[in-house]
C-alpha atoms as a PDB file:
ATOM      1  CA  UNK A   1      -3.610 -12.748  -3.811  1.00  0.00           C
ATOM      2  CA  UNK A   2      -2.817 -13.589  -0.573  1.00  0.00           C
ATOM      3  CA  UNK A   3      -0.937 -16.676  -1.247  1.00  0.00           C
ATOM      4  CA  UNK A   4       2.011 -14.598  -3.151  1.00  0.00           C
ATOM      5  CA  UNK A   5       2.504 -11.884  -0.935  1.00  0.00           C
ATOM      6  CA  UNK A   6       5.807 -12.157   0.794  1.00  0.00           C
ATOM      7  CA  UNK A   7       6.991 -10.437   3.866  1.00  0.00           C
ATOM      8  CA  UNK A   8      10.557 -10.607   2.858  1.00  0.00           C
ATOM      9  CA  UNK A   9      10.550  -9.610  -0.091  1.00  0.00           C
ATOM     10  CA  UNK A  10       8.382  -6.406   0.241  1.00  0.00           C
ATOM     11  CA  UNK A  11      10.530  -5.733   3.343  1.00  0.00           C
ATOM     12  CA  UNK A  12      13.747  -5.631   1.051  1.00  0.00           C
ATOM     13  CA  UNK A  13      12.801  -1.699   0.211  1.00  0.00           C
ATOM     14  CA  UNK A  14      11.396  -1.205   3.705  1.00  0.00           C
ATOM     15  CA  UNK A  15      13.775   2.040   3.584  1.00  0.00           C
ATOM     16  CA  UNK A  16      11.777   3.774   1.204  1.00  0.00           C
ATOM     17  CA  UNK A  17       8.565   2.114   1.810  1.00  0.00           C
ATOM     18  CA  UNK A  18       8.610   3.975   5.759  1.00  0.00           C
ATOM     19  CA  UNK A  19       9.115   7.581   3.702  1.00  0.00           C
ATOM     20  CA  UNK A  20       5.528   8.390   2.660  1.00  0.00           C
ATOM     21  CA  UNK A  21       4.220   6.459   5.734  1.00  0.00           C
ATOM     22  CA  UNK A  22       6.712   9.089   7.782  1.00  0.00           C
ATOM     23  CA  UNK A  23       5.075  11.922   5.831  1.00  0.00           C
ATOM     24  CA  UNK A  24       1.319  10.571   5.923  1.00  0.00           C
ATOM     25  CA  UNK A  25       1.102  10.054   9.214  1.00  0.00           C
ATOM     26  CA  UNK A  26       3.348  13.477  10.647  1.00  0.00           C
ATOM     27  CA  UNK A  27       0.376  15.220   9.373  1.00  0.00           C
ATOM     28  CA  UNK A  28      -2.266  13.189  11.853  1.00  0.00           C
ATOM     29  CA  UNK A  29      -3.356  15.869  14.530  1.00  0.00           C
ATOM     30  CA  UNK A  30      -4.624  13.161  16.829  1.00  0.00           C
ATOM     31  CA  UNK A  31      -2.897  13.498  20.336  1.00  0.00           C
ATOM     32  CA  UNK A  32      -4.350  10.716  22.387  1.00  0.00           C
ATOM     33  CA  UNK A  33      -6.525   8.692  20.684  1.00  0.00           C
ATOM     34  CA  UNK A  34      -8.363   5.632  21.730  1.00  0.00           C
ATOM     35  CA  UNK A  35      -8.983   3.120  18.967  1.00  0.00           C
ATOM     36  CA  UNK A  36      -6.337   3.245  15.962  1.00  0.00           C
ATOM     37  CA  UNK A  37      -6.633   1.119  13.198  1.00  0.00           C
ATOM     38  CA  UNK A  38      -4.235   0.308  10.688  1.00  0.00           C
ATOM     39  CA  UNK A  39      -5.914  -0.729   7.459  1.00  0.00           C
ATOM     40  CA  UNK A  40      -3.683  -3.163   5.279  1.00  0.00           C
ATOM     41  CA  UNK A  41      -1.035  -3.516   8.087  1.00  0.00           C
ATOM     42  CA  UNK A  42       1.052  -6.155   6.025  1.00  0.00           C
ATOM     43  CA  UNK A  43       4.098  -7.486   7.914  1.00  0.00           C
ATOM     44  CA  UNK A  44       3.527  -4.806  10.801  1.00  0.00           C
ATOM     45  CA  UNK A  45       6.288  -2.739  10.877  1.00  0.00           C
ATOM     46  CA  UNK A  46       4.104   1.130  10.997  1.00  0.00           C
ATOM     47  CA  UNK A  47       1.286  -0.301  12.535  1.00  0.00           C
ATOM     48  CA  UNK A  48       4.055  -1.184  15.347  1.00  0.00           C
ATOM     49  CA  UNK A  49       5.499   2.659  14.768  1.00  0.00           C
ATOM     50  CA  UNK A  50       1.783   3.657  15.791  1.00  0.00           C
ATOM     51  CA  UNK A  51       1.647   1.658  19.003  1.00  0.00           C
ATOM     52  CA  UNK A  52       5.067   3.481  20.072  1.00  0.00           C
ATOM     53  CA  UNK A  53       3.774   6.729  19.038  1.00  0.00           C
ATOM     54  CA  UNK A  54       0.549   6.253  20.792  1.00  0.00           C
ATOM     55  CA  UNK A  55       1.156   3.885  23.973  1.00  0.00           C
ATOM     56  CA  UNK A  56      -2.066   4.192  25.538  1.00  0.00           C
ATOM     57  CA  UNK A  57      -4.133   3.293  22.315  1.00  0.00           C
ATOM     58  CA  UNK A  58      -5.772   0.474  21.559  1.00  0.00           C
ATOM     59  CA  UNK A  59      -4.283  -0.403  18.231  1.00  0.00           C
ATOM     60  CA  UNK A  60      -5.988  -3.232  15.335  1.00  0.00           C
ATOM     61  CA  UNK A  61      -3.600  -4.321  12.267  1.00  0.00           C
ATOM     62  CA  UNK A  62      -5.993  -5.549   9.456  1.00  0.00           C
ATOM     63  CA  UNK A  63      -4.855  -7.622   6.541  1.00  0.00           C
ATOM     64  CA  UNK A  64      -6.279 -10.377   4.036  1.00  0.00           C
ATOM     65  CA  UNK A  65      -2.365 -11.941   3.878  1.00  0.00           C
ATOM     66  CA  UNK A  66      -1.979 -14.762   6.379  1.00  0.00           C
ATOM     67  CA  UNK A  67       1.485 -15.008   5.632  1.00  0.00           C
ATOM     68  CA  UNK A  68       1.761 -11.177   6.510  1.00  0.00           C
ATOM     69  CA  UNK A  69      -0.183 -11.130   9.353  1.00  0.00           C
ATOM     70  CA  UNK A  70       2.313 -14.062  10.457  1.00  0.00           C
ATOM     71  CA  UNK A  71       5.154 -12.025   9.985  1.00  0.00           C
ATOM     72  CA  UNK A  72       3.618  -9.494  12.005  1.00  0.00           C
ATOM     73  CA  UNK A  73       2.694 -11.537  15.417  1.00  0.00           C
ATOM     74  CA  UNK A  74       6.515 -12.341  14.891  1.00  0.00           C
ATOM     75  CA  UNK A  75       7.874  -8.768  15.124  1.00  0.00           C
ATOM     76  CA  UNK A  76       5.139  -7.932  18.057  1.00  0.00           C
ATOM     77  CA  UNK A  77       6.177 -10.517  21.131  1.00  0.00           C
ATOM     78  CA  UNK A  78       4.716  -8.227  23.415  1.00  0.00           C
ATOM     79  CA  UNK A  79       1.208  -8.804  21.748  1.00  0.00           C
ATOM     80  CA  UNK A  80       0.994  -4.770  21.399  1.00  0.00           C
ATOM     81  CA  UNK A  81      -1.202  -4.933  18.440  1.00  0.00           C
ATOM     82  CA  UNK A  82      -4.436  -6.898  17.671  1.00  0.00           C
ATOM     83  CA  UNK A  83      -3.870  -7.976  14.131  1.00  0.00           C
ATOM     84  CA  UNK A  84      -7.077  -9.291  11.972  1.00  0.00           C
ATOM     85  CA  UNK A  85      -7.040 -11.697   9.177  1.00  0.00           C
ATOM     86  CA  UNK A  86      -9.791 -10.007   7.219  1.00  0.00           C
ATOM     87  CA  UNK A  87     -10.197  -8.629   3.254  1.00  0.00           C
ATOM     88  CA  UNK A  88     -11.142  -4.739   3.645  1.00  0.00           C
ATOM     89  CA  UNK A  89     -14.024  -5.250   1.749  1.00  0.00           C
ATOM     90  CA  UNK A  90     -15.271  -7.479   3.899  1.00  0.00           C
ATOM     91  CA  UNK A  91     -14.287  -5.320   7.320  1.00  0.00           C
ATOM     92  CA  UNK A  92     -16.488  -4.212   9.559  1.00  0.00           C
ATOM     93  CA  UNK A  93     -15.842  -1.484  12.368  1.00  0.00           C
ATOM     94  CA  UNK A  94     -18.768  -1.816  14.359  1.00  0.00           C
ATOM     95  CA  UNK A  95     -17.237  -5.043  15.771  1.00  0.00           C
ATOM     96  CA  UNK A  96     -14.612  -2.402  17.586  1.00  0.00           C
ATOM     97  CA  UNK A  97     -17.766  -2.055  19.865  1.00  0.00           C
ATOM     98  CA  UNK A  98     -16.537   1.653  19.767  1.00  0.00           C
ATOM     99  CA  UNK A  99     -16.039   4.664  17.615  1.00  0.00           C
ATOM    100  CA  UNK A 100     -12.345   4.820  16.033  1.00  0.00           C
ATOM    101  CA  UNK A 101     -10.268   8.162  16.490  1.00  0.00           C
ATOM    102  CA  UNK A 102      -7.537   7.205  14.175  1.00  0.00           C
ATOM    103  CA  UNK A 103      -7.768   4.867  10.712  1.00  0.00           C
ATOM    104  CA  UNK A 104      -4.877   4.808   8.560  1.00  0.00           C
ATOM    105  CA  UNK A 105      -4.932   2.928   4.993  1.00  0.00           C
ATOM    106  CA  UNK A 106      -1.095   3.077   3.875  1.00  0.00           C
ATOM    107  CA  UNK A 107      -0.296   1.901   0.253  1.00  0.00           C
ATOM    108  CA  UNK A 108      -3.548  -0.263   0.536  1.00  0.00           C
ATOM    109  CA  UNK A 109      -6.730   1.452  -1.477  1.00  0.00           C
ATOM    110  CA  UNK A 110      -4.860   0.700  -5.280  1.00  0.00           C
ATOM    111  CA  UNK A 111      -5.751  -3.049  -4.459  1.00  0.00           C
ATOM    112  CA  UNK A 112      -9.663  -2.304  -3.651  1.00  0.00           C
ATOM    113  CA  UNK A 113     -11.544  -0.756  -6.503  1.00  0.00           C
ATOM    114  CA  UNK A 114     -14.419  -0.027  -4.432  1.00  0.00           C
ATOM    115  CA  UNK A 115     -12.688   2.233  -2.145  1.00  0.00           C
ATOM    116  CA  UNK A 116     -14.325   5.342  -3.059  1.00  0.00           C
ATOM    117  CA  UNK A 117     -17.779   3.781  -1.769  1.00  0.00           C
ATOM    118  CA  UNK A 118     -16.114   2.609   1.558  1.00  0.00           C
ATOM    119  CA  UNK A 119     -14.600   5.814   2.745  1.00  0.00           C
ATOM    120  CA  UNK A 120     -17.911   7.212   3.811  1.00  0.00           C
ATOM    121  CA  UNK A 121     -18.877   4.396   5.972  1.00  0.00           C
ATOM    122  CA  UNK A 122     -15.060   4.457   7.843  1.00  0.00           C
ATOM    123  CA  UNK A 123     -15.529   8.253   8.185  1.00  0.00           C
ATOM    124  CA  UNK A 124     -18.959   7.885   9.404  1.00  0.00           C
ATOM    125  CA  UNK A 125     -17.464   5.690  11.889  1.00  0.00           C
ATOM    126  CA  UNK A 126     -14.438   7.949  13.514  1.00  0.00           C
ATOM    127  CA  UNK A 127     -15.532   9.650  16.616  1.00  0.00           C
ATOM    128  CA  UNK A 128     -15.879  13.520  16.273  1.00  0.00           C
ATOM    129  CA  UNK A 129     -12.543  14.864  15.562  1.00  0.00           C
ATOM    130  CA  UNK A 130     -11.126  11.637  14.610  1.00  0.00           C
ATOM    131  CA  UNK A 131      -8.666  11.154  11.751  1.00  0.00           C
ATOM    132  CA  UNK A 132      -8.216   9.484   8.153  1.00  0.00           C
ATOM    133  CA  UNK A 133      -5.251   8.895   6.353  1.00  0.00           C
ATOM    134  CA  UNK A 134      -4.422   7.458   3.407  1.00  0.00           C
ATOM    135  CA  UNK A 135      -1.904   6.891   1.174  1.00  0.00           C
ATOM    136  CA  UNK A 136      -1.323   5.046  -2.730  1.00  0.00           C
ATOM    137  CA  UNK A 137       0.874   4.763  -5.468  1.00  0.00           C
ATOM    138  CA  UNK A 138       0.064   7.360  -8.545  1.00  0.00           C
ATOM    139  CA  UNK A 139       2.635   5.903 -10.833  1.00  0.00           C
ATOM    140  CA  UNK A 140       0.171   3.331 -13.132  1.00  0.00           C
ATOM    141  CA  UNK A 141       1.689   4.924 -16.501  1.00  0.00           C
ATOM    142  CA  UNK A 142       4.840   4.843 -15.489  1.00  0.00           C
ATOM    143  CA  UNK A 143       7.416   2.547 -17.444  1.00  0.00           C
ATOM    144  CA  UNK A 144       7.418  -0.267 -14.336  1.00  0.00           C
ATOM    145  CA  UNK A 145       3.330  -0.707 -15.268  1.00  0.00           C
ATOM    146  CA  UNK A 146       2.650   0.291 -18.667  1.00  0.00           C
ATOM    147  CA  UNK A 147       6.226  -2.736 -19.579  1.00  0.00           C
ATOM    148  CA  UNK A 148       4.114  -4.786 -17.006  1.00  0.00           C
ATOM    149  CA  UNK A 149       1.011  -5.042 -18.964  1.00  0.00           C
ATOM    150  CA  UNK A 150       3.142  -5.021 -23.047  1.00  0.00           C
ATOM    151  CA  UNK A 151       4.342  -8.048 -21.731  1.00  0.00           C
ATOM    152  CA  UNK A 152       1.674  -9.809 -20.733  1.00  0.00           C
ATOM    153  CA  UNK A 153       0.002  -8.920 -24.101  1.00  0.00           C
ATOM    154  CA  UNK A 154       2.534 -10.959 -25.462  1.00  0.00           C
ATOM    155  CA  UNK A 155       2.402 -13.818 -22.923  1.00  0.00           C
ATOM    156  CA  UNK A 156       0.099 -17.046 -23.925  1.00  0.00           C
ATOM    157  CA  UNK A 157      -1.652 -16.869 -20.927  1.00  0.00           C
ATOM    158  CA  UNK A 158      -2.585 -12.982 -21.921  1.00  0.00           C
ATOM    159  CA  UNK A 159      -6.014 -13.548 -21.466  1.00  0.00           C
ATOM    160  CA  UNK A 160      -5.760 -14.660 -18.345  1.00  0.00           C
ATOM    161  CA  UNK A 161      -2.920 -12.337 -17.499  1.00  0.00           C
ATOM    162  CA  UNK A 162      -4.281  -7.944 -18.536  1.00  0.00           C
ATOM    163  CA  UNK A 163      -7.798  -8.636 -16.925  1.00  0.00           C
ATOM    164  CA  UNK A 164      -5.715  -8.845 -13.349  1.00  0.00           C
ATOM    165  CA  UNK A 165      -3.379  -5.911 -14.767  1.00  0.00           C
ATOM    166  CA  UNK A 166      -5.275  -2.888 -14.686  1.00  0.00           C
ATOM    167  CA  UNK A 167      -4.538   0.826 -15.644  1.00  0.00           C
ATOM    168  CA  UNK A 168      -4.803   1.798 -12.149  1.00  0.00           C
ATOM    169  CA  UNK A 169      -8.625   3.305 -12.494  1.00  0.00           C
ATOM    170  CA  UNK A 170      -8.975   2.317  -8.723  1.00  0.00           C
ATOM    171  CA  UNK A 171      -6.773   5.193  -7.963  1.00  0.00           C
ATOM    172  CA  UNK A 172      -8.092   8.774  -8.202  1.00  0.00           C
ATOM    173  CA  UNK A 173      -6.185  12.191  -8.319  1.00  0.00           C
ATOM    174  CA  UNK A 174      -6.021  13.935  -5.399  1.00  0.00           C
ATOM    175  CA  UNK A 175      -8.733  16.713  -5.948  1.00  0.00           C
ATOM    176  CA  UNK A 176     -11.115  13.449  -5.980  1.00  0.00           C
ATOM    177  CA  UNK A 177     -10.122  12.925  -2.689  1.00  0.00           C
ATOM    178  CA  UNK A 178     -10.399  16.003  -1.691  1.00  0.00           C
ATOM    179  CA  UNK A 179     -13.993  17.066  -2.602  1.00  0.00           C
ATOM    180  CA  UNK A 180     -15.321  13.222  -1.264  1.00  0.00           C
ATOM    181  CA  UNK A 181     -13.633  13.821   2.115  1.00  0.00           C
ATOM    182  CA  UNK A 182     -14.002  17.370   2.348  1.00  0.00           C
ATOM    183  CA  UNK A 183     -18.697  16.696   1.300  1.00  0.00           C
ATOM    184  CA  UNK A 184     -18.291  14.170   4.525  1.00  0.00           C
ATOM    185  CA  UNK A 185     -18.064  16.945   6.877  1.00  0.00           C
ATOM    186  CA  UNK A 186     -13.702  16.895   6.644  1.00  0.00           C
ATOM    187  CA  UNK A 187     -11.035  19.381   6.994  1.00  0.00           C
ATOM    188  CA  UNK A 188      -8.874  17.615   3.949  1.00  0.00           C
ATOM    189  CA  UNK A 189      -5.288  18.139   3.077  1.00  0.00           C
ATOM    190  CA  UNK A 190      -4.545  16.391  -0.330  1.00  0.00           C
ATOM    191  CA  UNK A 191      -1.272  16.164  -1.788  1.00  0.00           C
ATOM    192  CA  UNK A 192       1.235  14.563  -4.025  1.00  0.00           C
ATOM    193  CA  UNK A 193       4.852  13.983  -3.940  1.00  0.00           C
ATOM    194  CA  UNK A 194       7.171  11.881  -6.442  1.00  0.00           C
ATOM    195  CA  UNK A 195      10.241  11.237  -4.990  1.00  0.00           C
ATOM    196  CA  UNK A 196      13.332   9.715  -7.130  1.00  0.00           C
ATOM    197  CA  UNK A 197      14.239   6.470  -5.478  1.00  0.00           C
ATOM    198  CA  UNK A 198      17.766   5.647  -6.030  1.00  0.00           C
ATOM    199  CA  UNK A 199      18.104   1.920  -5.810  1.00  0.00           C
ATOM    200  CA  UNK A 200      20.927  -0.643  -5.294  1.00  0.00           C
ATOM    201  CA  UNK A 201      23.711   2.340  -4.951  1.00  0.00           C
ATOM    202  CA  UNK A 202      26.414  -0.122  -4.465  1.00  0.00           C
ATOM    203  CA  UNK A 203      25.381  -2.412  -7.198  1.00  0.00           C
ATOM    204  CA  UNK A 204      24.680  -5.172  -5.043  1.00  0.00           C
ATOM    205  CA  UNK A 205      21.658  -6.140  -7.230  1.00  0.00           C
ATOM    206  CA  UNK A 206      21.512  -6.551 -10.710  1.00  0.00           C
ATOM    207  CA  UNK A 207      17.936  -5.871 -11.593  1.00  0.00           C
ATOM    208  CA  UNK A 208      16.693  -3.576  -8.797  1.00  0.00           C
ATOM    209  CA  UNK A 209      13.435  -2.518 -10.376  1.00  0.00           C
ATOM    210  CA  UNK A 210      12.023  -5.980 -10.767  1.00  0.00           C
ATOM    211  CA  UNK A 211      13.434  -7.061  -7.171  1.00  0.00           C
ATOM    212  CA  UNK A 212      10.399  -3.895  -6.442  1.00  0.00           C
ATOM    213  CA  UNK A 213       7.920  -5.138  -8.426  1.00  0.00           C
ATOM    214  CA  UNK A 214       8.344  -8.796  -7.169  1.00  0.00           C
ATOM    215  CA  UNK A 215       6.780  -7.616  -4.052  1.00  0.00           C
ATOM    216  CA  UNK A 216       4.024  -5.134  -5.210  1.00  0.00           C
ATOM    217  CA  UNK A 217       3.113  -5.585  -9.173  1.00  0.00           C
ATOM    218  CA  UNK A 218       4.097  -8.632 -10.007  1.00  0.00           C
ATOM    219  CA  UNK A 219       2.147 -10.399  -7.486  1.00  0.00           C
ATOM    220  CA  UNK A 220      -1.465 -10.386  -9.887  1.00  0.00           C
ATOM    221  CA  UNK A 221       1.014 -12.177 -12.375  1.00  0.00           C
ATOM    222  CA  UNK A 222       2.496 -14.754 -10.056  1.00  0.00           C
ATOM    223  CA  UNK A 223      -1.313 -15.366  -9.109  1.00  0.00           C
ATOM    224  CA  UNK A 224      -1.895 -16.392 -12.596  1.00  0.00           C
ATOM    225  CA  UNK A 225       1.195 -17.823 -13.750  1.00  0.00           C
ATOM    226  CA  UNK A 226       2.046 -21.192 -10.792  1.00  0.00           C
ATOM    227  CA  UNK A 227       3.642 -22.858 -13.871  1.00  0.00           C
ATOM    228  CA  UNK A 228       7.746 -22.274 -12.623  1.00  0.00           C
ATOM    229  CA  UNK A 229       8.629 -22.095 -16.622  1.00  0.00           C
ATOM    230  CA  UNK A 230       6.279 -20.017 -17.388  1.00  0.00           C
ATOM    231  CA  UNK A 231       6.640 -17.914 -14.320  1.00  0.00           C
ATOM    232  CA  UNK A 232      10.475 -17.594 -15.083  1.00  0.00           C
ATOM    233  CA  UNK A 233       9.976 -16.828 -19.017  1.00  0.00           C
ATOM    234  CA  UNK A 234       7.580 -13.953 -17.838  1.00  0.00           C
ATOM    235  CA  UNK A 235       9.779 -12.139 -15.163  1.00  0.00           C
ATOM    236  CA  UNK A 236      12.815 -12.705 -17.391  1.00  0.00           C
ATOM    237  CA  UNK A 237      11.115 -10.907 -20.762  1.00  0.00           C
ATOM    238  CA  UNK A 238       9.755  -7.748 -18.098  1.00  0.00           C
ATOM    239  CA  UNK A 239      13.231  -8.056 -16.359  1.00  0.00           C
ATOM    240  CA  UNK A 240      14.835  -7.105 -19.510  1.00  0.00           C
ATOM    241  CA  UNK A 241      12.260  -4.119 -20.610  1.00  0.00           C
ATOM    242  CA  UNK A 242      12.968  -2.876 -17.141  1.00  0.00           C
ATOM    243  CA  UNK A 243      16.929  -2.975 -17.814  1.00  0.00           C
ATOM    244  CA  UNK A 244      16.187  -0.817 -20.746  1.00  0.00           C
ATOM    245  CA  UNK A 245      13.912   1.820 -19.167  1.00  0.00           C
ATOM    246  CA  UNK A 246      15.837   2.088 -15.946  1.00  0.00           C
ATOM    247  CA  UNK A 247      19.489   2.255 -16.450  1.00  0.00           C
ATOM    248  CA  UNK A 248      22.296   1.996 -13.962  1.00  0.00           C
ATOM    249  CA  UNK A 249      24.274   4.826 -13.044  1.00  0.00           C
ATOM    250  CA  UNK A 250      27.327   4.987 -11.381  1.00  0.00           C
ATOM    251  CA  UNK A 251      25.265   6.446  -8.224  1.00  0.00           C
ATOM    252  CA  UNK A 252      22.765   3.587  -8.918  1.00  0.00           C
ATOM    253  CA  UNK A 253      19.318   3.707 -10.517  1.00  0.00           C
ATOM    254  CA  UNK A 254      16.756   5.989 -10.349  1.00  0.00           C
ATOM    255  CA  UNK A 255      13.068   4.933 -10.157  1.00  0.00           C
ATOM    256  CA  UNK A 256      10.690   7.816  -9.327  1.00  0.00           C
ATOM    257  CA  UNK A 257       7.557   6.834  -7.928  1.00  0.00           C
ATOM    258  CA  UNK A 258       4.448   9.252  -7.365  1.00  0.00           C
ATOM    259  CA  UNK A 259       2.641   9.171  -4.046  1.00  0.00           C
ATOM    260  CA  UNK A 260      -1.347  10.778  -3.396  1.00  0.00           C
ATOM    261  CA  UNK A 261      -2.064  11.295  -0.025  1.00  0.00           C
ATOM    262  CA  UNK A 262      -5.228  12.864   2.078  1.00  0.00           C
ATOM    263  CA  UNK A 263      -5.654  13.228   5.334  1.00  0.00           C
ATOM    264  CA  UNK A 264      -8.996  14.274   6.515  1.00  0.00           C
ATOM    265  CA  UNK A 265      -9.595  15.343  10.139  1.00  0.00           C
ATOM    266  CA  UNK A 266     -13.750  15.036  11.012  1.00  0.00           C
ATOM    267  CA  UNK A 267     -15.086  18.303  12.267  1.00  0.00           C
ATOM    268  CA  UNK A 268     -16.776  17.978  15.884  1.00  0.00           C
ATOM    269  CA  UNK A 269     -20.185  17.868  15.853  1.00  0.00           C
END
């Protein structure tokens, strides 16, 4: 999906994007770490946050999106960060030459199924005492996914379209987290925390919901659907089921999104 991520548009709700980064990483103990890595980086903007927080670290920005990773050499003139064009699959930290004190995987791990088998071999490869964070959406039944994947059952191309649509199975509750961190030799705190976005307060937009999911869900359906017709018959038939689950009010509209975070700090030793 590389191709159809775009910096712009995901930075449109960078506002409320930075609020569970804020609260992920305020509980990171680390005081002067070394090596900090910022798994899934996108256009920059907290792995940035990390290099001002932590001056004298050496910081890495990792993303599969080249047109993120552009956007991020653009906000970073001072070549602060090293940002690296890699899938985290595919990401290996040995090639730090050096054991990491800090990685951070913000609104990343719903994207990589296999996430529960690659957390040992990052914690495995923090120094003693070092730090994981993470951070990802919980909200896969809520109206913005479940309208997501009742369209597509009805688009032509639905065969194509509700194998890249899934139910959110990559994401676990947070007790999963929890006991997997906490069996890797962890002190875990594991959390959740649905806060009640209020978009487009001043009615500047007419369909705030979908301009959110044009950066984040919709992208496995632009992917699929490069036809502009088709494309535009899709967003308009979800825009509409959005419009009906998420109505204005006169203080704007209200989309409450769940958050599961764990931070796990590796004992010394």
């Amino acid at each position: 999906m590389a191709e159809t991520w775009s910096p712009e548009q995901y930075d449109k709700f960078s506002h409320y994007r930075q609020r569970p980064f804020a609260e992920l990483t305020s509980r990171l103990g680390a005081s002067s770490p070394q090596i900090v890595v910022d798994l899934g980086c996108g256009s920059g903007a907290h792995t940035l946050a990390l290099a001002l927080r932590w001056p004298n670290a050496r910081i890495i920005g990792v993303d599969y999106s080249a047109e993120m990773l552009g956007q991020a050499r653009r906000n970073d003139p001072l070549q602060r960060v090293e940002w690296v064009h890699c899938d985290v699959e595919s990401w290996d930290p040995a090639q730090l030459g050096a054991p990491m004190d800090v990685i951070i995987a913000n609104s990343l791990l719903q994207w990589v199924p296999s996430h529960l088998r690659l957390i040992p071999g990052w914690i495995a490869a923090l120094a003693p005492g070092g730090w994981f964070a993470m951070q990802v959406p919980g909200n896969f039944n809520a109206p913005s996914h479940t309208l997501l994947r009742e369209v597509a059952a009805k688009s032509p191309r639905a065969a194509d379209l509700l194998p890249r649509l899934g139910r959110g199975e990559a994401v676990s509750e947070p007790a999963a987290y929890f006991f997997l961190l906490a069996g890797l030799g962890c002190d875990v705190d594991a959390w959740e925390t649905t806060y009640q976005h209020v978009f487009d307060p001043g009615a500047f937009q007419g369909e705030p919901v979908l301009e959110w999911t044009k950066g984040t869900a919709l992208l496995p359906v632009f992917e699929v659907l490069r036809d502009q017709g088709q494309r535009a018959d899709f967003v308009a038939a979800y825009g509409k089921a959005l419009l009906a689950a998420y109505p204005r009010h006169p203080f704007g509209t209200v989309f409450a999104l769940r958050r599961i975070f764990a931070v796990a700090h590796r004992r010394n030793g």
